[in-house]
Protein backbone atom coordinates (compact mmCIF):
# COMPACT_ATOMS: atom_id res chain seq x y z
CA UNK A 1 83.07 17.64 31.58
CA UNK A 2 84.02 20.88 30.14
CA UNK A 3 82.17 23.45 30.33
CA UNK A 4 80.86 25.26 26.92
CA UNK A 5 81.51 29.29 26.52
CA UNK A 6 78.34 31.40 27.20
CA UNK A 7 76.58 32.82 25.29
CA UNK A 8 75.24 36.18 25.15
CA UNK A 9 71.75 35.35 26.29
CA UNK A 10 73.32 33.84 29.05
CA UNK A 11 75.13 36.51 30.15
CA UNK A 12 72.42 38.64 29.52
CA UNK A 13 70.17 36.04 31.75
CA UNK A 14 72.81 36.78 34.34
CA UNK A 15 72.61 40.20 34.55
CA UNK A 16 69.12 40.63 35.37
CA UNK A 17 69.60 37.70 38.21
CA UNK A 18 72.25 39.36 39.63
CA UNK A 19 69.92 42.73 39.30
CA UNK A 20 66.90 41.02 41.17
CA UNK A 21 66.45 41.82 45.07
CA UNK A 22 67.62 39.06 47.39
CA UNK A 23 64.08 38.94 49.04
CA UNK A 24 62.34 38.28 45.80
CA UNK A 25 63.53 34.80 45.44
CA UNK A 26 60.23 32.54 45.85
CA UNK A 27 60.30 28.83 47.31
CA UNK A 28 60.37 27.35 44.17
CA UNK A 29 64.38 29.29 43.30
CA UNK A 30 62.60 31.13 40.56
CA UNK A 31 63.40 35.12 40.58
CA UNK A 32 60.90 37.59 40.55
CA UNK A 33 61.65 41.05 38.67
CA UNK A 34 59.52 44.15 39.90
CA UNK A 35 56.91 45.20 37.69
CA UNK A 36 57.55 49.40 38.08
CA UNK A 37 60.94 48.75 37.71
CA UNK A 38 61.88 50.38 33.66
CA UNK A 39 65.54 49.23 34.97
CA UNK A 40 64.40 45.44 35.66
CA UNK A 41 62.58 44.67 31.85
CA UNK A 42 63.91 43.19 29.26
CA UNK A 43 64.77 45.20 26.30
CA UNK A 44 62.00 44.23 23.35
CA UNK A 45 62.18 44.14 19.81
CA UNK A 46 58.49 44.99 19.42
CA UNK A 47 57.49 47.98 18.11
CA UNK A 48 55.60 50.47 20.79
CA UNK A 49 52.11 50.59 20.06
CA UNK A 50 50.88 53.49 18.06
CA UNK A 51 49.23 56.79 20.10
CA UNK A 52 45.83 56.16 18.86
CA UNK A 53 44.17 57.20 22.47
CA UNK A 54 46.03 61.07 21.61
CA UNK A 55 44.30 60.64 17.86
CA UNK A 56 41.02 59.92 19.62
CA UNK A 57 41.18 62.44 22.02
CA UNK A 58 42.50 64.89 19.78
CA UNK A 59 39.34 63.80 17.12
CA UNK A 60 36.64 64.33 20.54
CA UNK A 61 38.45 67.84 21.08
CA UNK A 62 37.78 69.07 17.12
CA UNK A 63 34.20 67.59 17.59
CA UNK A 64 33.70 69.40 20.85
CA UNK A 65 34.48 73.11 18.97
CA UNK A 66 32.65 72.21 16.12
CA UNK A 67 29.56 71.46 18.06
CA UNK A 68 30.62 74.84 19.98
CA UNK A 69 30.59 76.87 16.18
CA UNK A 70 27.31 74.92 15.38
CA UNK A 71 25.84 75.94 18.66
CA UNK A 72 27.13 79.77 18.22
CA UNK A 73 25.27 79.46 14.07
CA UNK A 74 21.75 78.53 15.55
CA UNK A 75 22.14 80.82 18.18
CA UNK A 76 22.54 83.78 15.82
CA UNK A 77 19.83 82.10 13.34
CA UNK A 78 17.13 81.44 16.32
CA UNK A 79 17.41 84.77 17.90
CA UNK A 80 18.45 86.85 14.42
CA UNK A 81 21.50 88.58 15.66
CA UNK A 82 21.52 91.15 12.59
CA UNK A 83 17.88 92.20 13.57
CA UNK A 84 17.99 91.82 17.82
CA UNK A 85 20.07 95.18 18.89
CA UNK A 86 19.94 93.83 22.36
CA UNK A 87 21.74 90.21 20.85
CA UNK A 88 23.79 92.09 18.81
CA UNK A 89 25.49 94.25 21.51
CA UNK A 90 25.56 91.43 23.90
CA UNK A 91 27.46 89.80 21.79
CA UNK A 92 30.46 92.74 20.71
CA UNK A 93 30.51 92.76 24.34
CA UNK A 94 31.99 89.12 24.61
CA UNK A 95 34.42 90.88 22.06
CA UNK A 96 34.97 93.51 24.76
CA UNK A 97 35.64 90.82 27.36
CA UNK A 98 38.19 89.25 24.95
CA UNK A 99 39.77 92.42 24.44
CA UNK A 100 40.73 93.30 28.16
CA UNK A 101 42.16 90.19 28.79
CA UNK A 102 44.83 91.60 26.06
CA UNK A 103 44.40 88.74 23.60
CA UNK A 104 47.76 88.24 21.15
CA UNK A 105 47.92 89.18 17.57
CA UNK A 106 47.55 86.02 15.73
CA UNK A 107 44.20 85.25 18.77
CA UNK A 108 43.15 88.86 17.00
CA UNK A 109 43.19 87.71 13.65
CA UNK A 110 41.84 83.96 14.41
CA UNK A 111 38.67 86.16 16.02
CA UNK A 112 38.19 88.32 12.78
CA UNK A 113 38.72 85.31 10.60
CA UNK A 114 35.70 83.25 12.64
CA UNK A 115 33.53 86.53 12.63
CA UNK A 116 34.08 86.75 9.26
CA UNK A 117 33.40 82.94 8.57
CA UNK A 118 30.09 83.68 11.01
CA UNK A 119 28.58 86.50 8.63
CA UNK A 120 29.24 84.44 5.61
CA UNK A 121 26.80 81.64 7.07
CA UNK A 122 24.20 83.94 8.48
CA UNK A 123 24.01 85.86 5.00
CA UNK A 124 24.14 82.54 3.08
CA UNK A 125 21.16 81.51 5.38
CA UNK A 126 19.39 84.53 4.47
CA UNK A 127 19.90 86.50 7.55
CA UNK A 128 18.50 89.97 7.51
CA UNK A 129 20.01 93.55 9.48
CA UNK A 130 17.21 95.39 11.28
CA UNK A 131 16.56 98.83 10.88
CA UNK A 132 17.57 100.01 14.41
CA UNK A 133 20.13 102.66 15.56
CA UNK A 134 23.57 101.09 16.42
CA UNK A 135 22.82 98.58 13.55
CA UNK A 136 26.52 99.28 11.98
CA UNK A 137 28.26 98.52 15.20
CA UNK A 138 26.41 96.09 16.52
CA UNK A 139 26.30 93.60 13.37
CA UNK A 140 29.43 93.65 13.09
CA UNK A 141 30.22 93.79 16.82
CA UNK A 142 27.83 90.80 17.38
CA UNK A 143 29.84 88.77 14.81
CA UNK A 144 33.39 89.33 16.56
CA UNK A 145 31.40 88.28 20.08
CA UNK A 146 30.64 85.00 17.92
CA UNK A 147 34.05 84.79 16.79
CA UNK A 148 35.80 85.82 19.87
CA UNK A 149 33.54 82.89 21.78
CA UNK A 150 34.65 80.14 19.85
CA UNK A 151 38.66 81.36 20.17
CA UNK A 152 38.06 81.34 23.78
CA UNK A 153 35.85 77.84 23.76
CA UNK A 154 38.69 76.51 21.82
CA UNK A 155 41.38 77.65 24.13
CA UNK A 156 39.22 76.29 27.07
CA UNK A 157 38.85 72.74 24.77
CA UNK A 158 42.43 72.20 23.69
CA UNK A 159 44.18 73.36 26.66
CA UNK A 160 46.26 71.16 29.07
CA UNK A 161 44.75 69.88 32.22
CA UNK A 162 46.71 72.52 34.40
CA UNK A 163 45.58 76.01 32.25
CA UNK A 164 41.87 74.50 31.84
CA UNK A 165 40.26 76.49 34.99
CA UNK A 166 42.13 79.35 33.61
CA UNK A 167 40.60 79.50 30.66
CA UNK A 168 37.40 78.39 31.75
CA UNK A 169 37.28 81.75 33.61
CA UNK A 170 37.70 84.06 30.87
CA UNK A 171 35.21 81.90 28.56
CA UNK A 172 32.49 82.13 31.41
CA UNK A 173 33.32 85.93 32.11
CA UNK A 174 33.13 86.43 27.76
CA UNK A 175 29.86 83.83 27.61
CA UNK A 176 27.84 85.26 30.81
CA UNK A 177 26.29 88.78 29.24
CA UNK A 178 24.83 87.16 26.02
CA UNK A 179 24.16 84.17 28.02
CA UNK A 180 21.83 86.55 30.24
CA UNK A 181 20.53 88.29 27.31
CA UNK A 182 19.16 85.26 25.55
CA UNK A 183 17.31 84.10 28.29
CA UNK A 184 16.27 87.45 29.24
CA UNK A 185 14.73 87.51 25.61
CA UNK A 186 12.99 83.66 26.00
CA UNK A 187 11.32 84.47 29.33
CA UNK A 188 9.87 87.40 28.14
CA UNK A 189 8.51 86.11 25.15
CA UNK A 190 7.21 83.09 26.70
CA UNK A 191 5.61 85.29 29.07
CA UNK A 192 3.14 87.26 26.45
CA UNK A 193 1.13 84.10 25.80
CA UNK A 194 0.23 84.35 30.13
CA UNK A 195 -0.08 88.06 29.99
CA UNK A 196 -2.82 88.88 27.50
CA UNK A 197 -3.65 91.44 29.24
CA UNK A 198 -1.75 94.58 30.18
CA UNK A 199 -1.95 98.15 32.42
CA UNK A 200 -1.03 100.43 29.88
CA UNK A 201 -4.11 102.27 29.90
CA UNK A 202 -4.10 102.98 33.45
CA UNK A 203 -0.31 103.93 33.34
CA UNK A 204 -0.90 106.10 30.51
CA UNK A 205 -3.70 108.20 32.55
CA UNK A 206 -1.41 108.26 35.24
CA UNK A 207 1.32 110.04 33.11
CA UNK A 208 -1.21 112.23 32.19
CA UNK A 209 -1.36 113.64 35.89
CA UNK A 210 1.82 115.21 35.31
CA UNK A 211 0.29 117.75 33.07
CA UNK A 212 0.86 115.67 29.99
CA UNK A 213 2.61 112.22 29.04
CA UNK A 214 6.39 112.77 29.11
CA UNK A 215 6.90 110.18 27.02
CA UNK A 216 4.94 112.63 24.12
CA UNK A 217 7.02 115.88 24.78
CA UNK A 218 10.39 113.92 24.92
CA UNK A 219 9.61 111.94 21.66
CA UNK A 220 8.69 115.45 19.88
CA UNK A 221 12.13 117.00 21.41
CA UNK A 222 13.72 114.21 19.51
CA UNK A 223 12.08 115.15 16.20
CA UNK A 224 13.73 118.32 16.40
CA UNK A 225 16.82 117.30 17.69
CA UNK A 226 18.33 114.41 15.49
CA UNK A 227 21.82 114.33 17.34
CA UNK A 228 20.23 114.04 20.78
CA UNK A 229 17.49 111.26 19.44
CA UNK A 230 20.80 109.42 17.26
CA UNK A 231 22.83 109.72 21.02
CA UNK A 232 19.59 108.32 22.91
CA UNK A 233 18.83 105.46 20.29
CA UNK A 234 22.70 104.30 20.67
CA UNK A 235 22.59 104.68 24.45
CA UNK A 236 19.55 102.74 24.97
CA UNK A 237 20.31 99.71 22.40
CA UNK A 238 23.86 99.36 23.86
CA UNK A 239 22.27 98.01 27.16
CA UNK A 240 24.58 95.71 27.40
CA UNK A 241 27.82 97.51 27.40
CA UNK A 242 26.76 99.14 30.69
CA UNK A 243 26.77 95.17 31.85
CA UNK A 244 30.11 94.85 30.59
CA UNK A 245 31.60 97.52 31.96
CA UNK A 246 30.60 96.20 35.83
CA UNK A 247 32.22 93.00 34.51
CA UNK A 248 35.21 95.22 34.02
CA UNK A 249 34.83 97.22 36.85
CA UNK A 250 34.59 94.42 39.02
CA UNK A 251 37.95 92.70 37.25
CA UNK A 252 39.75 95.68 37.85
CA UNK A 253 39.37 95.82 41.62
CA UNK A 254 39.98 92.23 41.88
CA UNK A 255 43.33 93.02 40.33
CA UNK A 256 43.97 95.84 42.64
CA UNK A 257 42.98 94.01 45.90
CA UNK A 258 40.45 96.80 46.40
CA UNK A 259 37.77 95.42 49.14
CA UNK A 260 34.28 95.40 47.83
CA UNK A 261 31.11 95.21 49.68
CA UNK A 262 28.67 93.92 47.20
CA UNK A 263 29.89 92.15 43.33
CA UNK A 264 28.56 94.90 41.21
CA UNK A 265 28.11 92.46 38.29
CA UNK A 266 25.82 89.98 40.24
CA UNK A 267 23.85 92.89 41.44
CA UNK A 268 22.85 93.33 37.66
CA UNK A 269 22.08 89.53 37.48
CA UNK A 270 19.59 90.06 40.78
CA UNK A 271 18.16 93.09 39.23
CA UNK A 272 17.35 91.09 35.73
CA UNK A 273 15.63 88.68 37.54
CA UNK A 274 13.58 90.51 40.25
CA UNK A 275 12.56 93.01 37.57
CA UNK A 276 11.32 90.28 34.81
CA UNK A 277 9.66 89.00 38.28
CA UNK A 278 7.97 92.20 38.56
CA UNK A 279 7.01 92.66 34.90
CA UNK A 280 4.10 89.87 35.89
CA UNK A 281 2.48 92.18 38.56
CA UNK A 282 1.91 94.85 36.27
CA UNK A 283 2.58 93.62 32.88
CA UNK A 284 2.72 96.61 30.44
CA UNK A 285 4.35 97.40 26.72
CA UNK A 286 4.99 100.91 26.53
CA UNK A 287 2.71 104.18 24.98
CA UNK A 288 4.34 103.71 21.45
CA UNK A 289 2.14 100.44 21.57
CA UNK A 290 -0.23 101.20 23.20
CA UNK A 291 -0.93 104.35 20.67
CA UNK A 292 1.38 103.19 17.69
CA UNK A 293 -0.65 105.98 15.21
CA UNK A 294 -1.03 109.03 18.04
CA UNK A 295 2.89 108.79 19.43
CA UNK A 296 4.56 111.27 19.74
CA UNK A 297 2.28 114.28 18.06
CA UNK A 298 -1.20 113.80 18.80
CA UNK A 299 -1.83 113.26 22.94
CA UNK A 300 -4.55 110.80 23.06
CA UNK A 301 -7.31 112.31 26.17
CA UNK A 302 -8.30 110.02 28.70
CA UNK A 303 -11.81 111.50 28.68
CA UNK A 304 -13.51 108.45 28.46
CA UNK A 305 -10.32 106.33 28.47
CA UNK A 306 -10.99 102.64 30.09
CA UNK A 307 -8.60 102.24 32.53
CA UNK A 308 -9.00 98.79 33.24
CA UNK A 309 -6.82 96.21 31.83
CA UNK A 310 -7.08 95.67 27.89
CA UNK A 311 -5.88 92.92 25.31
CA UNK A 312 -2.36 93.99 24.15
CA UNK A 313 -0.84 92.98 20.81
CA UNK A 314 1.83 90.42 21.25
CA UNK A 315 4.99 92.25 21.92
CA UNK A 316 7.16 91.83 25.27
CA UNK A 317 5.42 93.21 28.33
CA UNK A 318 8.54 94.45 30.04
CA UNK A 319 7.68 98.03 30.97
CA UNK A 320 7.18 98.29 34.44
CA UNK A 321 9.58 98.72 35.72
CA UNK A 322 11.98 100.20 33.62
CA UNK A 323 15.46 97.85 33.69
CA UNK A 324 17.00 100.16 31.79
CA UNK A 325 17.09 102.95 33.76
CA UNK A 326 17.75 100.50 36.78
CA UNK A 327 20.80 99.14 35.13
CA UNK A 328 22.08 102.30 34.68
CA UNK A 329 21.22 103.64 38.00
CA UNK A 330 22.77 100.97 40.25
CA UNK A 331 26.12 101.10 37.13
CA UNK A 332 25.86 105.10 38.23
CA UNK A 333 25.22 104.64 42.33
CA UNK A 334 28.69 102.41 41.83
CA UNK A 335 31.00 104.62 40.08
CA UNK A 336 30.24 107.97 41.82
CA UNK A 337 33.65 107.07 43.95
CA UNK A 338 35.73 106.70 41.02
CA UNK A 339 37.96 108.47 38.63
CA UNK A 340 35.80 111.90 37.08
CA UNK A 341 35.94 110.33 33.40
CA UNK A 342 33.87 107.10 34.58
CA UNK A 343 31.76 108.78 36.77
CA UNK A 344 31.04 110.93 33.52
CA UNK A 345 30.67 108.19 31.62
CA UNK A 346 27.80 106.45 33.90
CA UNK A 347 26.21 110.32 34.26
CA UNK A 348 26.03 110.41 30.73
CA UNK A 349 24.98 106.72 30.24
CA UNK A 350 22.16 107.09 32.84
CA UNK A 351 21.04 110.48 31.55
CA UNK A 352 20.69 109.21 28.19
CA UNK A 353 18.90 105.77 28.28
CA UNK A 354 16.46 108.07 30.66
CA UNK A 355 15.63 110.44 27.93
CA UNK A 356 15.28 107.73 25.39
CA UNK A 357 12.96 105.35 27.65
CA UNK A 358 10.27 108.15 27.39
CA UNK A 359 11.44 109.43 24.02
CA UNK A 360 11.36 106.21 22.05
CA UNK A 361 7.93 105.57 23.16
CA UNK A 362 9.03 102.20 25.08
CA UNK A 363 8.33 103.33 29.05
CA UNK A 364 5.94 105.35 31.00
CA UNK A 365 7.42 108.29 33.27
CA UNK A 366 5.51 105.91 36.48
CA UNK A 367 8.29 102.84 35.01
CA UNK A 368 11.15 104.94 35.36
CA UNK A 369 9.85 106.20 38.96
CA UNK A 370 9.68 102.52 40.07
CA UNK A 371 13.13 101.85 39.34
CA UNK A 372 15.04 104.05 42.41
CA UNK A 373 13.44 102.37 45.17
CA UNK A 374 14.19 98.90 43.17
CA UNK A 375 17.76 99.59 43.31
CA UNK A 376 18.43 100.37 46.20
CA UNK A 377 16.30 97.41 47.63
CA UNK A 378 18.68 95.20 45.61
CA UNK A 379 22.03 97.20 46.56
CA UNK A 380 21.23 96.82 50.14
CA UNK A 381 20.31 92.53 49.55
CA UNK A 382 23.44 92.48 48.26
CA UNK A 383 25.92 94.15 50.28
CA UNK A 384 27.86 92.34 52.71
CA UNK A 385 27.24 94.39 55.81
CA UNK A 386 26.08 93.57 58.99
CA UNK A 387 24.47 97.12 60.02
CA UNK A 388 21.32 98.01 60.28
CA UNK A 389 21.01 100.51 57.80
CA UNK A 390 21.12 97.65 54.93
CA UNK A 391 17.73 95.92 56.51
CA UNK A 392 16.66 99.78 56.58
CA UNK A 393 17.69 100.21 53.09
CA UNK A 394 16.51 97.20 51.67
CA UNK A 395 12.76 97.61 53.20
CA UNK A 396 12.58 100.79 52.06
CA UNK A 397 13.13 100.01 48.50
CA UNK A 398 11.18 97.04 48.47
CA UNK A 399 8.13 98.81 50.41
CA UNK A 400 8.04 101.69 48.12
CA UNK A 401 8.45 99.75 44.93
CA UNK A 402 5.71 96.95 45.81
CA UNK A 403 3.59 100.21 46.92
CA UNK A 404 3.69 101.38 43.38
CA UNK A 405 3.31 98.11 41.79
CA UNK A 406 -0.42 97.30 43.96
CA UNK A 407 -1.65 100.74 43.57
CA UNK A 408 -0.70 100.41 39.54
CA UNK A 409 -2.08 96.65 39.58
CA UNK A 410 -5.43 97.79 41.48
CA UNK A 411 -6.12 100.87 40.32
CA UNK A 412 -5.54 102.95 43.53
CA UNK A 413 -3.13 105.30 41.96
CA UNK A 414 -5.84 107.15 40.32
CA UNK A 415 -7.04 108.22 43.26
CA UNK A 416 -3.34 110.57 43.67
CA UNK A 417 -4.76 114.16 42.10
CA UNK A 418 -2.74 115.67 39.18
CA UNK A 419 -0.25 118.31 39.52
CA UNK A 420 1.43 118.77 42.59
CA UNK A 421 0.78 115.91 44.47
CA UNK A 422 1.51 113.35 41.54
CA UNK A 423 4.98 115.59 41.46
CA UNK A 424 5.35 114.90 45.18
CA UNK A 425 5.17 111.45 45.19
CA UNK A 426 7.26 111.05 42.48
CA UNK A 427 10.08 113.08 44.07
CA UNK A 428 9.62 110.94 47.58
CA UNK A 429 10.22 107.89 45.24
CA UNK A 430 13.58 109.29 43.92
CA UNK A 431 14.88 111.02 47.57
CA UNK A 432 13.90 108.66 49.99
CA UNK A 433 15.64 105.44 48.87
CA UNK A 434 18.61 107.73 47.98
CA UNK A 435 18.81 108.85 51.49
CA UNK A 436 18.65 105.06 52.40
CA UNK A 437 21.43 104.08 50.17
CA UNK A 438 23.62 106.48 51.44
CA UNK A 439 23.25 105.88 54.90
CA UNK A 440 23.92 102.22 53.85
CA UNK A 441 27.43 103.02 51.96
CA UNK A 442 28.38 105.27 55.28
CA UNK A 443 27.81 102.89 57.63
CA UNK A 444 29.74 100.22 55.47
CA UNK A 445 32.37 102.31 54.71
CA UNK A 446 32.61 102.42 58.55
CA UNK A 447 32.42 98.90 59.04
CA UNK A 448 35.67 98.63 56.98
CA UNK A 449 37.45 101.39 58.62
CA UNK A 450 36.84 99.52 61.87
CA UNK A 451 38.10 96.33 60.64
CA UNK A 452 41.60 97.72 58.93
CA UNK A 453 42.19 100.15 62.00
């Protein structure tokens, strides 16, 4: 019988046979053709099915950034960044973040474009600018931190697998100093309602044993000196840029390999939350409060003065002891080894939010002499040192500063006479934990040297 011509299915038929591995022949003859093979399939005429998992996923990403803007709108709404200098400044320093990681033009405009979007919607929403110093900067400052978040939350969203952690960095560097500030801001408002009462009074008569409040002959220098009160408003709003530069600090030894002993930005963190901890043992507003009609031209006497605790009106109880100063303080105990311009800077900071603590009527002088001992208690925690001058440090701090809390919280400090004693203790305060901290950098310092020689 003759045989018929084949066809090209046939021959086709016969190529992937002939393309099949000898061992994959089962018992029955029939062939069988590797799955994970691309070479081994037969060519199709269907039409590949359309990418509609990349449409989804690209959808979920869009929904994720707009829940990110929507999140970054309530934010500014719920805590009023145009009124909140401490929200506001928190915020432009996201915008600082942004800016050292050396962002690219069109990233620059994107940000502007967003903050500007962002102001639109809190001034369509009815969102009002308080009347605090730094207002100019820090609206508009706190608006490109908004806008600068979302660029880098959209970065973080859209980027590839690999470059995610990368980005994620940056975002939680840019996100952590407002993040801080916000709840910083909750806690202590959630704490007036379980602190009715407050110490003022008796913190007040102890300022008075210095031969007069400070906080009364620094607010009247400020009356007469507008520059020095305008410099000393700005310095003590912009809190937060002191946090942001440790941030940078901190980045910029990282990129120079430069060994550290302690993270200087974490040591803020631990210093937030001891000192809010510490606001409950002695809960107290500040003399502006306390006195809103007196400050800072009539000195109230404490003839007569009750100096047991009284109700306060409901503002944030966050005087003793003074962050403020201790943020600058440990920013300034850090930077005395560096270049002269940011060693300057930190004098300068420091100096400044000292001067307006007592000026602006928010802190006793006894806050500000709590504050020392505090730091260096918390430098010493956190250094990574195995001498035992950080134990010696660290007690020290913590001894003296829970010494001044109990005699403020019991009443024992009014037994210290005025004058030259109060003076005294004051200076002990200031020199001994100094003396403790430095012992504790020299014998680190040492450490190291041992372990490179």
């Amino acid at each position: 019988m003759s045989r018929s011509a084949p066809t090209s299915g046939d021959r086709e038929d016969a190529m992937y046979r002939s393309r099949a591995t000898p061992d994959a022949e089962s018992a029955n003859g029939s062939i069988h053709i590797p799955r994970n093979a691309e070479w081994n399939r037969r060519p199709s005429s269907a039409r590949p099915a359309p990418a509609a998992t990349t449409r989804t996923e690209t959808v979920l990403l869009l929904i994720q950034a707009l829940c990110v803007a929507g999140i970054l709108v309530f934010m500014a709404a719920t805590f009023r960044v145009g009124e909140a200098a401490y929200i506001a400044f928190a915020l432009m320093g996201a915008f600082g973040i942004h800016l050292a990681t050396r962002p690219t033009r069109r990233e620059l405009l994107l940000t502007l474009a967003s903050a500007a979007v962002f102001a639109g919607i809190y001034f369509l929403l009815h969102g009002k600018v308080g009347d605090y110093w730094g207002r100019t900067i820090g609206v508009a400052g706190g608006f490109l931190g908004m806008g600068s978040l979302l660029l880098l939350s959209c970065k973080w969203i859209f980027a590839p697998p690999a470059a995610k952690r990368s980005h994620f960095e940056v975002l939680r560097e840019a996100s952590l100093i407002p993040l801080l500030c916000i709840c910083s801001i909750a806690a202590v408002a959630l704490a007036i309602r379980f602190t009715p009462l407050t110490y003022d009074r008796l913190l007040y008569a102890v300022d008075y044993k210095f031969g007069g409040p400070p906080s009364w002959v620094i607010g009247r220098l400020f009356r007469a000196h507008a520059s020095l009160f305008l410099a000393c408003a700005y310095a003590y709003n912009s809190l937060p840029l002191g946090m942001v530069a440790c941030m940078w600090l901190r980045w910029r030894d990282r990129q120079n390999r430069v060994h550290e002993t302690a993270d200087l930005l974490w040591m803020a963190v631990s210093l937030g939350i001891v000192g809010f901890l510490l606001y409950q043992v002695c809960p107290a507003a500040g003399p502006i409060y306390l006195f809103p009609k007196q400050f800072p031209y009539a000195v109230p006497s404490v003839v007569g003065l009750a100096t047991s605790p009284a109700p306060m009106q409901a503002v944030p109880r966050n005087a003793m002891p003074s962050l403020h100063v201790a943020w600058m303080l440990l920013l300034f105990w850090n930077t005395r080894n560096r270049a002269w311009w940011i060693r300057l800077l930190a004098t300068a900071y420091l100096v400044l939010t000292a001067l307006a603590t007592l000026g602006l009527g928010e802190h006793y002088l006894a806050d500000l002499i709590v504050a020392p001992p505090l730091v260096v208690a918390i430098q010493a925690a956190c250094t990574r040192s195995a001498a035992r001058e950080r134990w010696i440090a660290c007690l020290t701090g913590a001894v003296i500063t829970l010494s001044w809390l109990i005699a403020f919280r019991t009443g024992a400090a009014m037994m210290v006479p005025r004058g030259a004693a109060i003076w005294s203790l004051a200076a002990v305060s200031l020199l001994v934990p100094m003396a403790a901290g430095w012992r504790l950098e020299r014998a680190t310092q040492a450490d190291a040297a041992g372990r490179s020689a």
